[in-house]
N, C-alpha and C. Protein backbone atom coordinates (compact mmCIF):
# COMPACT_ATOMS: atom_id res chain seq x y z
N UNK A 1 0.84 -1.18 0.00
CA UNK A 1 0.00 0.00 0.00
C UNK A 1 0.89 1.24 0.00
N UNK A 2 0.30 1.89 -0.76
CA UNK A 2 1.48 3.26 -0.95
C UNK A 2 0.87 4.09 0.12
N UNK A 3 2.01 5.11 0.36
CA UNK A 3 1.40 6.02 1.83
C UNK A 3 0.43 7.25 1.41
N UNK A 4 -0.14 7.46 1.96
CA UNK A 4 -0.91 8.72 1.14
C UNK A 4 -0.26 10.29 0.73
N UNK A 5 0.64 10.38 1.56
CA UNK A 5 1.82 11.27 1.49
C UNK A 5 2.06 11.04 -0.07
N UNK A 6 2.93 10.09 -0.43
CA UNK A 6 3.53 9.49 -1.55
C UNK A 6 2.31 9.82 -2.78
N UNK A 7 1.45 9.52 -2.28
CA UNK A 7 0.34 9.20 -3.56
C UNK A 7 -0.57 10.18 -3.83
N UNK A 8 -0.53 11.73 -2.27
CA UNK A 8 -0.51 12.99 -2.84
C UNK A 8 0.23 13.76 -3.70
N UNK A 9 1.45 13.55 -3.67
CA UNK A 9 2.34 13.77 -4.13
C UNK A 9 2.62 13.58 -5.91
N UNK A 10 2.49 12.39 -5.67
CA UNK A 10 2.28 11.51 -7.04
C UNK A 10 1.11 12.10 -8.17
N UNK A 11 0.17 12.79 -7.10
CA UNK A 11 -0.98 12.60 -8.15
C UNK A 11 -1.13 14.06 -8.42
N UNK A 12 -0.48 15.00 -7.59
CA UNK A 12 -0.62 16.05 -7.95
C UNK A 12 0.54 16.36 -8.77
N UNK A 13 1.35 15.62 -9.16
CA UNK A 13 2.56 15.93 -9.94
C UNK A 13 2.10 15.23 -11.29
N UNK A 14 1.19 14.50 -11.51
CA UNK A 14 0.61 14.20 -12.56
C UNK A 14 -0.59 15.47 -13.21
N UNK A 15 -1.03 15.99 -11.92
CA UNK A 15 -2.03 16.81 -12.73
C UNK A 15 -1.74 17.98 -13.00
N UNK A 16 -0.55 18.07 -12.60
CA UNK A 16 0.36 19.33 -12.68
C UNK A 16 1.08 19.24 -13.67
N UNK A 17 1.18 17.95 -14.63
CA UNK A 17 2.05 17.26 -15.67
C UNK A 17 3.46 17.75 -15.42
N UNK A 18 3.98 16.96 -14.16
CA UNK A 18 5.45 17.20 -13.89
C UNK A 18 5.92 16.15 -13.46
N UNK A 19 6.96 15.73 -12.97
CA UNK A 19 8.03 15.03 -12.16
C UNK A 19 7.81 15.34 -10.42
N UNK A 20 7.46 14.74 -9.99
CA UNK A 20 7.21 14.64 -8.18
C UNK A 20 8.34 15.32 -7.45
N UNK A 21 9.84 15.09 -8.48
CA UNK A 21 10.81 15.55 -7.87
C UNK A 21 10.64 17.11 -8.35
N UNK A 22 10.28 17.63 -9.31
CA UNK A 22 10.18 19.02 -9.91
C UNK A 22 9.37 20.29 -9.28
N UNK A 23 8.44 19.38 -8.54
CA UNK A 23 7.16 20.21 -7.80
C UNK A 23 8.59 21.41 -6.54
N UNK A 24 7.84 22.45 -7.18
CA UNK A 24 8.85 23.88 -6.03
C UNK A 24 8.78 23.71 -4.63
N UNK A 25 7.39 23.49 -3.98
CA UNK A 25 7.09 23.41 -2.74
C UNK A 25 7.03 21.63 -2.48
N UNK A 26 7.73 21.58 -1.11
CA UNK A 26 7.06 20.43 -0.56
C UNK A 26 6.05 20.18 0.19
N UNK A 27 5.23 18.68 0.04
CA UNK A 27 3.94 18.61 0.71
C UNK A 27 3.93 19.38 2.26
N UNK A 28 4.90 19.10 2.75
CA UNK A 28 5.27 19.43 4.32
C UNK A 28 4.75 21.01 4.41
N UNK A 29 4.71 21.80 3.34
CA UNK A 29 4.80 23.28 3.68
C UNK A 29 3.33 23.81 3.69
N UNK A 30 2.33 22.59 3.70
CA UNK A 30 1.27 22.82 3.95
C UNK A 30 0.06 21.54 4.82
N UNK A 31 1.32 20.53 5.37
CA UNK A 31 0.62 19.66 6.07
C UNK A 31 1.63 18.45 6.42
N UNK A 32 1.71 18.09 7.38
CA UNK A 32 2.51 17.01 8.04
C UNK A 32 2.58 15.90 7.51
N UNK A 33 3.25 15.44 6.53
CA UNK A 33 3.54 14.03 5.70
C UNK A 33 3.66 13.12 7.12
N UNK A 34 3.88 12.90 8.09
CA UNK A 34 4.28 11.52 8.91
C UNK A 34 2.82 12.01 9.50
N UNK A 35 1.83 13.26 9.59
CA UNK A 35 0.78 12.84 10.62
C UNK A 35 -0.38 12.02 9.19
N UNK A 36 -0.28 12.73 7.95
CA UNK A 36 -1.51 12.33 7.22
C UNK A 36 -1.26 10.80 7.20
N UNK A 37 0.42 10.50 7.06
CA UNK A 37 0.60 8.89 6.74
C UNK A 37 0.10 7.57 7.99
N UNK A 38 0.16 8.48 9.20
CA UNK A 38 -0.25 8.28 10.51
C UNK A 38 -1.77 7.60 10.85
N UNK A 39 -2.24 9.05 10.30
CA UNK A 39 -3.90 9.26 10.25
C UNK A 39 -4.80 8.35 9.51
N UNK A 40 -3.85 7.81 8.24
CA UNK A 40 -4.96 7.37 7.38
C UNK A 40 -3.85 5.49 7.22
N UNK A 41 -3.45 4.89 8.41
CA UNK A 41 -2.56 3.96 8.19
C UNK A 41 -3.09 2.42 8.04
N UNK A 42 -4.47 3.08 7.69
CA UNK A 42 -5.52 1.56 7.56
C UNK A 42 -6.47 0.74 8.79
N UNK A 43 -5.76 1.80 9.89
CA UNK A 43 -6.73 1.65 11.08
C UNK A 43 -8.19 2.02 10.92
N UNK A 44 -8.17 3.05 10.36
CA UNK A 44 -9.01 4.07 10.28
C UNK A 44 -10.16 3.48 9.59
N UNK A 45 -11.40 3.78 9.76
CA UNK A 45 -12.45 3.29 8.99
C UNK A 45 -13.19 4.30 8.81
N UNK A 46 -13.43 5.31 9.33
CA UNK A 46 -14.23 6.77 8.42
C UNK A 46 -13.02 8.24 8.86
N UNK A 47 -13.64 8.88 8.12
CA UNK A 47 -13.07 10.11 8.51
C UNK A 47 -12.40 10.57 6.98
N UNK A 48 -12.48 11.83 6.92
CA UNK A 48 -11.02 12.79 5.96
C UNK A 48 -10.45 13.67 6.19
N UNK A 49 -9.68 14.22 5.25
CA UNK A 49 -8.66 15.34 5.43
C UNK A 49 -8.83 16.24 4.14
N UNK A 50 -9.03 17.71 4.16
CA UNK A 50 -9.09 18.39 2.94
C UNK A 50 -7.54 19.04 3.09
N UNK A 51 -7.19 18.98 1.87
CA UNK A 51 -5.76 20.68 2.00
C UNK A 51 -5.93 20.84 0.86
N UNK A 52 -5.30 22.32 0.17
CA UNK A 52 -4.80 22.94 -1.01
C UNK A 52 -3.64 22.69 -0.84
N UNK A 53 -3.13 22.14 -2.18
CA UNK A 53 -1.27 21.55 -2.32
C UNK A 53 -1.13 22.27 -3.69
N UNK A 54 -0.95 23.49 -4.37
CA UNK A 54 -0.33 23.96 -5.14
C UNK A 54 -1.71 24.35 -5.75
N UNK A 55 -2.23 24.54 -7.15
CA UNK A 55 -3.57 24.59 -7.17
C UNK A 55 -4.43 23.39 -7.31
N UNK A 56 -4.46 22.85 -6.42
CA UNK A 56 -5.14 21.69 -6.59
C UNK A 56 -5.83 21.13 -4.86
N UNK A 57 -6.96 20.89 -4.66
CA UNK A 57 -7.74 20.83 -3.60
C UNK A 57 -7.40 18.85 -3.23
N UNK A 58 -6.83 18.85 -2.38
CA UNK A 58 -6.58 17.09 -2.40
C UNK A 58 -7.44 16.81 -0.89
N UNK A 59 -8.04 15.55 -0.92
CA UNK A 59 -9.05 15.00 -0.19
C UNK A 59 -8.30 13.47 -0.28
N UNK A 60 -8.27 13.25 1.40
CA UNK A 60 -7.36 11.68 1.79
C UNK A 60 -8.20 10.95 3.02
N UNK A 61 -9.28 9.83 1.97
CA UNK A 61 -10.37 9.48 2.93
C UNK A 61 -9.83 8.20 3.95
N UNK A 62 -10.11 7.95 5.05
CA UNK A 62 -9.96 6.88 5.52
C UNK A 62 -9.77 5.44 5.00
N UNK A 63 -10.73 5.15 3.84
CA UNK A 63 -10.25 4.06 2.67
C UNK A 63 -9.35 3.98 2.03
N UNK A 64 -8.85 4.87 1.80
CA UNK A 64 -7.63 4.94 0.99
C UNK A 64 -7.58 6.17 -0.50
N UNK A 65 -9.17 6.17 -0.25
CA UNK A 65 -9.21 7.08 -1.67
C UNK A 65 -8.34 8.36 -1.32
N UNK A 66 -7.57 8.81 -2.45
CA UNK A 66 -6.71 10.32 -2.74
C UNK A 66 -7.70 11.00 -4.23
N UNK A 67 -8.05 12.00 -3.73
CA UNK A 67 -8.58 12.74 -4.59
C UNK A 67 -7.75 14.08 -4.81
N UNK A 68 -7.93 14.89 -6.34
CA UNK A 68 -7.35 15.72 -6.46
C UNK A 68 -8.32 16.73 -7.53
N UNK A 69 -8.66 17.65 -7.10
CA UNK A 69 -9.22 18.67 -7.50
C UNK A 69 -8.69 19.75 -8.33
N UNK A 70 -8.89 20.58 -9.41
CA UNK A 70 -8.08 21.64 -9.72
C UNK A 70 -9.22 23.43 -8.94
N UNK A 71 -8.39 23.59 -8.37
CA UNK A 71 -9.46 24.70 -7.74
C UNK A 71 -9.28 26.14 -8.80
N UNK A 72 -8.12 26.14 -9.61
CA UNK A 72 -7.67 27.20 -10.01
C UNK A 72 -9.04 27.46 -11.38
């Protein structure tokens, strides 16, 4: 299972059509990569998390779903 950290990351560097390593800001500068990876570690059975990560609105549900929004 990939961490949700990783697979925010991932997916907003896809919708951003870039390289994960290319993105300017890191996830961290708008939310705790070890608490979201924490939060959502498969214990969990309801609950989410909203943030803005560059222009893009990302949603990390307790299942596992990663969603990514363009808010711009």
């Amino acid at each position: 299972m990939t961490k949700p950290s990783v697979e925010v990351v991932e997916l907003v560097a896809d919708a951003a059509e870039t390289d994960p390593v290319e993105l300017e800001r890191p996830l961290a500068d708008v939310i705790d990569p070890r608490a979201l990876d924490n939060l959502f570690d498969g214990r969990a059975t309801v609950g989410e998390v909203s943030f803005v990560f560059y222009e893009y609105e990302v949603t990390v549900t307790a299942d596992g779903d990663v969603d990514v929004e363009s808010v711009a």
